[in-house]
C-alpha atoms as a PDB file:
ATOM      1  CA  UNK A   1    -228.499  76.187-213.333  1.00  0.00           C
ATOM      2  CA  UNK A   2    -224.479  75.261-213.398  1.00  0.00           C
ATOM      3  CA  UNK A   3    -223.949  78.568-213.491  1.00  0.00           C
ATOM      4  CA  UNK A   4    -225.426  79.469-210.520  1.00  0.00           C
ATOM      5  CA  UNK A   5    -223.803  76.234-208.892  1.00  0.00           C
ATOM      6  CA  UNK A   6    -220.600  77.527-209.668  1.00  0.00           C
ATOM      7  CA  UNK A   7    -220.954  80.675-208.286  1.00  0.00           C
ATOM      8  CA  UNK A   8    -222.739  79.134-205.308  1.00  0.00           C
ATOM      9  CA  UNK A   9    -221.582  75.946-204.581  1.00  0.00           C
ATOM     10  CA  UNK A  10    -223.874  73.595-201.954  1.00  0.00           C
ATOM     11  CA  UNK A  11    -225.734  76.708-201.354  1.00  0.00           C
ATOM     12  CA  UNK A  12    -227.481  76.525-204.209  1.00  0.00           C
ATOM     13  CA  UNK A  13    -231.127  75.684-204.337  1.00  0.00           C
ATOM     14  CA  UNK A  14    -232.233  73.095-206.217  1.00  0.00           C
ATOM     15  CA  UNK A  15    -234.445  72.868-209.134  1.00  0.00           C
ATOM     16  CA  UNK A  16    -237.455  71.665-208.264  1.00  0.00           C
ATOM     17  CA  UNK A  17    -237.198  74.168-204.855  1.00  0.00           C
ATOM     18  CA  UNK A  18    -236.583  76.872-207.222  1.00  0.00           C
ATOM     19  CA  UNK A  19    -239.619  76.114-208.884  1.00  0.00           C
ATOM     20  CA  UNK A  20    -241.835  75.593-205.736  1.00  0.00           C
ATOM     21  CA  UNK A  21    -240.601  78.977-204.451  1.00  0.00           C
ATOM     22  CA  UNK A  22    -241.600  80.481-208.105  1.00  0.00           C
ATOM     23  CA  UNK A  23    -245.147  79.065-207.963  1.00  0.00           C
ATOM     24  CA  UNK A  24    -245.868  80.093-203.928  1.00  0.00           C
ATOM     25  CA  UNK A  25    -244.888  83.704-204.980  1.00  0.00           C
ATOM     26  CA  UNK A  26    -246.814  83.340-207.763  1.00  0.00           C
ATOM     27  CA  UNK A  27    -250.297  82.655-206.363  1.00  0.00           C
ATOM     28  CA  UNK A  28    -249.706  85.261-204.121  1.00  0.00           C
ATOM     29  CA  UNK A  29    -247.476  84.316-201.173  1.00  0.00           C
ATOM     30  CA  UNK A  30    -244.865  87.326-200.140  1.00  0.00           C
ATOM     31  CA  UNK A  31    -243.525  85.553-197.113  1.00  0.00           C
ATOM     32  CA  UNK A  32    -240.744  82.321-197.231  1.00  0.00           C
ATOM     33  CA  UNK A  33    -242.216  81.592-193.723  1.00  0.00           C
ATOM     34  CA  UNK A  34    -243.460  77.676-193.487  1.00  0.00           C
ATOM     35  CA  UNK A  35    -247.162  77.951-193.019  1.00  0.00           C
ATOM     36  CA  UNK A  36    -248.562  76.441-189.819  1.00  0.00           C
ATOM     37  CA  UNK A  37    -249.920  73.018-189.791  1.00  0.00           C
ATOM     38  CA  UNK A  38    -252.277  71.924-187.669  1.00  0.00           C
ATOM     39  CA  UNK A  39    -252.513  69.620-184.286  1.00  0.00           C
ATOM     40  CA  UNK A  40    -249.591  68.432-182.627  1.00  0.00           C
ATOM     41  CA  UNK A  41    -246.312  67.042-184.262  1.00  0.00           C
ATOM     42  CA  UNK A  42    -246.669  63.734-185.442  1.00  0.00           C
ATOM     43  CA  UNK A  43    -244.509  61.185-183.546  1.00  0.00           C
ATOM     44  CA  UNK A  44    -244.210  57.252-182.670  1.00  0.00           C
ATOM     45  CA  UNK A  45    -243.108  55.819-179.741  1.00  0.00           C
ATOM     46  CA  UNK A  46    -242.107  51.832-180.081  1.00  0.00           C
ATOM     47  CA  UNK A  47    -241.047  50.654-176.971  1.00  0.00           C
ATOM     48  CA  UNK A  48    -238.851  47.787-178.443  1.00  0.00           C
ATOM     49  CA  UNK A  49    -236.899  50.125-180.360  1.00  0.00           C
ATOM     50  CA  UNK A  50    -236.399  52.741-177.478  1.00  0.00           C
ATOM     51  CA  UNK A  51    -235.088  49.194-175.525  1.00  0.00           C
ATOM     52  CA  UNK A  52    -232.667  48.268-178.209  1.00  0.00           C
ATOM     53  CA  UNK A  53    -231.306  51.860-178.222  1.00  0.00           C
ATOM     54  CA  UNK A  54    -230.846  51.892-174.127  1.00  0.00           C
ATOM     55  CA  UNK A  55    -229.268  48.431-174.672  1.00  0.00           C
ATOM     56  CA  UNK A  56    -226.436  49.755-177.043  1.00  0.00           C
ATOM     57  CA  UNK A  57    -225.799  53.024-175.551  1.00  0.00           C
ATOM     58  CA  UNK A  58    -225.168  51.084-172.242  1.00  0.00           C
ATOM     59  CA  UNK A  59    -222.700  49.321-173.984  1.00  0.00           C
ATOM     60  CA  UNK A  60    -221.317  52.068-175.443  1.00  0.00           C
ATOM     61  CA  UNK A  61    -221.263  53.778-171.827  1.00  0.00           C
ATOM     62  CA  UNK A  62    -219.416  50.694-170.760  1.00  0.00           C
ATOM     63  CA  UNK A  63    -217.158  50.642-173.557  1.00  0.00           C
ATOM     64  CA  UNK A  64    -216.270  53.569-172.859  1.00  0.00           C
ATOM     65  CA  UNK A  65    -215.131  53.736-169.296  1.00  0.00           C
ATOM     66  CA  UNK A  66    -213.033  50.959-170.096  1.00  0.00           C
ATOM     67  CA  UNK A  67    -210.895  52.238-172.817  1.00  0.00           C
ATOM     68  CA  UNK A  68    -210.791  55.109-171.331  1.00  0.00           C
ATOM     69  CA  UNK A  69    -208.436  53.199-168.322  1.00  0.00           C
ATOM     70  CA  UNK A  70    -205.724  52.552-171.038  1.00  0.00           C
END
């Protein structure tokens, strides 16, 4: 495996990858394509976070403009 780091740097694979990739081919799997999964994408929505976000990035917006007068 350093080997192949060497010649490779950060695009090297990792172990365990390596061997996930080994043991999808080998039950029979020819394609690296992700298989589908099913339903929609899961996702949360938390309103107090979204509001703490808005807060800072309109203070960041302010921020801005005024250092951006000097």
């Amino acid at each position: 495996m350093e080997l192949i780091r060497e010649v490779y740097g950060d695009n090297c694979l990792s172990p365990a990858q390596i061997f996930r990739w080994y043991a999808r081919f080998k039950s029979g799997v020819e394609t690296i394509e992700d298989e589908a999964t099913p339903g929609r994408p899961f996702s949360v929505r938390n309103e107090g976070l979204i509001a703490k976000v808005r807060k800072e990035y309109k203070k960041n917006v302010v921020c801005k403009i005024l250092c951006s007068q000097y």
